[in-house]
Protein backbone atom coordinates (compact mmCIF):
# COMPACT_ATOMS: atom_id res chain seq x y z
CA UNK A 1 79.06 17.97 70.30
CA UNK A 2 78.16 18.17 66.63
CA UNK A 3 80.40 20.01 64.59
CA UNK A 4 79.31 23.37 63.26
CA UNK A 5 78.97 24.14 59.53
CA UNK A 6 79.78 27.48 58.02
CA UNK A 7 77.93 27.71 55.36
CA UNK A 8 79.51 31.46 54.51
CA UNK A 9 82.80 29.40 53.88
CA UNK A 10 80.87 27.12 51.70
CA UNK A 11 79.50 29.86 49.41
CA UNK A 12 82.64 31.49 48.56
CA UNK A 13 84.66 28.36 48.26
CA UNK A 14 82.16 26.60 46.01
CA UNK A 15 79.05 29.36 44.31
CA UNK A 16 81.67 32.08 44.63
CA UNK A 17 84.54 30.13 42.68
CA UNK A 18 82.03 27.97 40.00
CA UNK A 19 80.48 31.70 39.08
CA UNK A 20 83.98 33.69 39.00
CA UNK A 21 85.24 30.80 36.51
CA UNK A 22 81.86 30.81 34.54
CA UNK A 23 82.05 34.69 33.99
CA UNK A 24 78.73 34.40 35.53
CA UNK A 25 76.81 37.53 36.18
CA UNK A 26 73.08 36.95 34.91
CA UNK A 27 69.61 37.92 35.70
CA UNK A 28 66.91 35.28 36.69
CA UNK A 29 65.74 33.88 33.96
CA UNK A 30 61.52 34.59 31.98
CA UNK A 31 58.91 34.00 34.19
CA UNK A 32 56.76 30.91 32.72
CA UNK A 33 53.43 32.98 32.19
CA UNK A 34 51.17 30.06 34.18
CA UNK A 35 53.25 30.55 37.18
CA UNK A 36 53.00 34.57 36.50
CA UNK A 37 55.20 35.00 39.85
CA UNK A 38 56.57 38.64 40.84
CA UNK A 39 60.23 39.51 39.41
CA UNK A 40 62.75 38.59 41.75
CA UNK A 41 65.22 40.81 40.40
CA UNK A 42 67.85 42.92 42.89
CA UNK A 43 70.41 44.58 40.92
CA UNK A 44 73.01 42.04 41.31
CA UNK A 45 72.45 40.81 44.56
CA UNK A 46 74.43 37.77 45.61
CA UNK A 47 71.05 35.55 45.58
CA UNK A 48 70.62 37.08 42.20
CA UNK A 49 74.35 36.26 40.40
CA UNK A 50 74.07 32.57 42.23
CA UNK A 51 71.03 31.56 40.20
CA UNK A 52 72.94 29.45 37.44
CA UNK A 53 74.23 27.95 40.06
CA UNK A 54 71.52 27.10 42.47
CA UNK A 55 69.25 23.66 41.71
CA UNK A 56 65.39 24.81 42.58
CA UNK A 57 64.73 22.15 44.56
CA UNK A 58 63.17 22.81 48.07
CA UNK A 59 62.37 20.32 50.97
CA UNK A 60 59.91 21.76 53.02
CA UNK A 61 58.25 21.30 56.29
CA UNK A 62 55.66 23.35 57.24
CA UNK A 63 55.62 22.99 61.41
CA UNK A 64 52.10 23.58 62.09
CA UNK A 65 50.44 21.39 59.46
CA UNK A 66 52.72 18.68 59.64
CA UNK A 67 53.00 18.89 55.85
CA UNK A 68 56.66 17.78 54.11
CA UNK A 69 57.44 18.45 50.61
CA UNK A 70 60.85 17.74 48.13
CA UNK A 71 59.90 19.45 44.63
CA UNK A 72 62.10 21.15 41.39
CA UNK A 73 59.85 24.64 41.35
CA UNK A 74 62.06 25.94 38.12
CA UNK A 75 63.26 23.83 34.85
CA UNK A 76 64.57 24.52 31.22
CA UNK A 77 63.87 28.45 32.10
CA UNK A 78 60.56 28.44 33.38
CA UNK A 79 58.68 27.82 36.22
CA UNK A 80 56.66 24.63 37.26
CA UNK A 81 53.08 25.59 37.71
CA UNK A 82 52.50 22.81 39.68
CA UNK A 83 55.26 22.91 42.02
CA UNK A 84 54.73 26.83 42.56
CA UNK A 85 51.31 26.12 43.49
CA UNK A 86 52.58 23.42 45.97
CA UNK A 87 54.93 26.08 47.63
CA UNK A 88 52.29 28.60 47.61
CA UNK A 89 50.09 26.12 49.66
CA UNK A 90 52.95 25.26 51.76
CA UNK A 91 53.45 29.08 52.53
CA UNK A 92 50.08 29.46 53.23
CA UNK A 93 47.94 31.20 56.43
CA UNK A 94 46.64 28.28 57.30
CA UNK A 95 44.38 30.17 60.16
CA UNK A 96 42.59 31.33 57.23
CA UNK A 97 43.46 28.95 54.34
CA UNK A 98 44.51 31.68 52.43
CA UNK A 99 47.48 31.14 49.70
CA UNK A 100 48.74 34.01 47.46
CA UNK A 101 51.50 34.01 45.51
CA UNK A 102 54.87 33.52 47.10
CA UNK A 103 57.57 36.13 46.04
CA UNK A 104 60.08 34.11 44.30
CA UNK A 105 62.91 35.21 45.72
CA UNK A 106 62.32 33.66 48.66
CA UNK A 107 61.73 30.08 46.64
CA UNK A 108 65.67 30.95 45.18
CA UNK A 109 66.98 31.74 48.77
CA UNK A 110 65.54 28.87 50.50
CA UNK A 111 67.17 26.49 47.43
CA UNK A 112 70.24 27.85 47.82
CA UNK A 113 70.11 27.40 51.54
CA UNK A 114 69.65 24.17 50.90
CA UNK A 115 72.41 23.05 48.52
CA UNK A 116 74.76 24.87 50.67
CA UNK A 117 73.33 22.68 53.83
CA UNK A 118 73.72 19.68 52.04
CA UNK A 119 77.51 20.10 50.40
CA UNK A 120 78.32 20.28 54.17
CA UNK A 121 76.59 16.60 54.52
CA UNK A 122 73.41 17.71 56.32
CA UNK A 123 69.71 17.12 55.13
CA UNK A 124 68.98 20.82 53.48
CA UNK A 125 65.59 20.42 55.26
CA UNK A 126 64.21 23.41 56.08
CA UNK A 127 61.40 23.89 58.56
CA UNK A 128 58.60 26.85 57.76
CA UNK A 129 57.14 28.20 61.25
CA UNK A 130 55.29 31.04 59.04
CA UNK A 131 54.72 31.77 55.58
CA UNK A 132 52.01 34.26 54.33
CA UNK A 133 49.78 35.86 57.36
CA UNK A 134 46.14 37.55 56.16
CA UNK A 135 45.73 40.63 58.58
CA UNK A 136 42.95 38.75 60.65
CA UNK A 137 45.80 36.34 61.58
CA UNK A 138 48.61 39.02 62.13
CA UNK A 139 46.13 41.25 64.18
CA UNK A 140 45.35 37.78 66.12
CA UNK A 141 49.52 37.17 67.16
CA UNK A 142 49.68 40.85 67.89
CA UNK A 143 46.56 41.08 70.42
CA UNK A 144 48.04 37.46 71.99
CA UNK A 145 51.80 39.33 72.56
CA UNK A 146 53.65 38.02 69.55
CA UNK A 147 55.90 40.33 68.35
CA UNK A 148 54.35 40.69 64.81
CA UNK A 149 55.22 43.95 63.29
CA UNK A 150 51.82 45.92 62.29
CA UNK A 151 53.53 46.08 58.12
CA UNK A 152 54.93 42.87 58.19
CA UNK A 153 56.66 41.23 54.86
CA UNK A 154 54.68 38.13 55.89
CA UNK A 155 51.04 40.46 55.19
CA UNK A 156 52.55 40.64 51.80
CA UNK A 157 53.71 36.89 51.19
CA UNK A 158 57.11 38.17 50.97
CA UNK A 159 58.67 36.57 54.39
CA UNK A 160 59.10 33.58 56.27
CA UNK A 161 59.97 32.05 59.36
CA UNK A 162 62.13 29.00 59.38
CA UNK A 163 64.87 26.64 61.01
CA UNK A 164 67.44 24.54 58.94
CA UNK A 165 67.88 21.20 60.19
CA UNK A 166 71.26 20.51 61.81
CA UNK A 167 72.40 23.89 61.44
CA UNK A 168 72.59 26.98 64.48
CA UNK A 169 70.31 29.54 63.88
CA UNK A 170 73.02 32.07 63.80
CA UNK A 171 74.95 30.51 60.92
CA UNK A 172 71.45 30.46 58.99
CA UNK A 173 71.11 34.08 59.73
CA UNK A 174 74.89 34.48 58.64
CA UNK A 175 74.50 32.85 55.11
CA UNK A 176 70.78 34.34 54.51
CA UNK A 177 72.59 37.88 55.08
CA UNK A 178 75.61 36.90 52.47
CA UNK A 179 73.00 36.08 50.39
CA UNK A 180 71.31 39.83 50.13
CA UNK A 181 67.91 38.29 50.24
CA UNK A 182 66.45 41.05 52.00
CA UNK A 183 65.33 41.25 55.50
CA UNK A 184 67.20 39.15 58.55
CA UNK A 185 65.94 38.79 61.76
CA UNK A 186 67.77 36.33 64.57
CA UNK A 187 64.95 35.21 67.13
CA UNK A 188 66.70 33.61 69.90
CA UNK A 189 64.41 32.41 72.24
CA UNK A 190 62.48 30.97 69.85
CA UNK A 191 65.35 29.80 67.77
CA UNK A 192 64.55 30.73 64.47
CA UNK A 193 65.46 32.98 61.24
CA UNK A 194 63.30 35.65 60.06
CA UNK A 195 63.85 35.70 55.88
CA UNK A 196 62.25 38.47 54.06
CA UNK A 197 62.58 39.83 50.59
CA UNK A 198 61.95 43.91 51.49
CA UNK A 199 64.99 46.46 52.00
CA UNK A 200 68.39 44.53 53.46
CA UNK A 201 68.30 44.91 57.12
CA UNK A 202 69.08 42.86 60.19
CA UNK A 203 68.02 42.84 63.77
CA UNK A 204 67.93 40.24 66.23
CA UNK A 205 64.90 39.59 69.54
């Protein structure tokens, strides 16, 4: 049986201890104005006080398109146009073809997700069920019997859906919580991790 990771462990041994010794307690640094992305900002979240300490890189697999992705979305205090568009497409309804702008947050959370993934010697692959949903699409789930909530964070590209390669969904769900990212929802049957950047709250289906 492969061994579990705890990635909770890995946060406070490693972010926890680098940021403690740095004196570290910043906000995220100026939005590049080409990128023009929402402010991430939470009052000193945990996500929030990691950010020196986090390298924006994502690798991304969006599960319905088949689509894989390894980019740097953030470098010398701004962020990469490109790259943001990239995620935004990778994020996207792609009922619908419809790609907003993704709250950055969620761009910080998944990168830290990964580094802490990959310290413990797995891939830091994450695996995007569902990104931004236009109403048509979220109406669509709802009328089939999905269990999409009628307000949904995803209706304002603000949520996602994912699995972390080699890692239990509950320990994703445990370090996403740490984290303060927002919104935390543990979806057992279908085995994955709801990750949403509205009020902190948790609930599991």
């Amino acid at each position: 049986m492969p061994t579990k990771i705890d990635l909770v462990t890995f946060s406070r041994r490693s972010f926890l201890k680098g940021a403690a010794a740095a004196g570290l307690m910043p906000a995220l640094p100026a939005v590049a104005a080409a990128a023009a992305p929402p402010d991430p900002l939470r009052d000193g979240s945990v996500l929030d006080r990691l950010v020196p300490l986090i390298d924006p890189v994502i690798h991304l697999r969006n599960a319905n398109t088949g689509e894989e992705t390894e980019l740097r979305f953030f470098e010398d205090g701004a962020y990469l146009e490109g790259p943001v568009k990239k995620l935004n497409w990778m994020f996207r309804d792609w009922r619908q073809e419809a790609a907003p702008q993704i709250d950055v947050r969620l761009f910080w959370a998944l990168a830290a997700i990964r580094g802490g993934a990959m310290q413990e010697g797995h891939s830091g692959k994450i695996q995007l069920l569902s990104g931004y949903r236009t109403r048509a699409t979220n109406d669509l789930l709802r009328r089939k019997g999905y269990k999409a909530a009628d307000k949904s964070y995803h209706l304002k590209a603000r949520a996602s859906d994912l699995r972390l390669e080699g890692v239990p969904m509950e320990q994703l769900a445990e370090y996403a919580e740490w984290l303060e990212v927002g919104g935390v929802g543990r979806y057992k049957r279908s085995n994955f991790v709801h990750i949403d950047s509205g009020p902190i709250r948790g609930w599991r289906q």
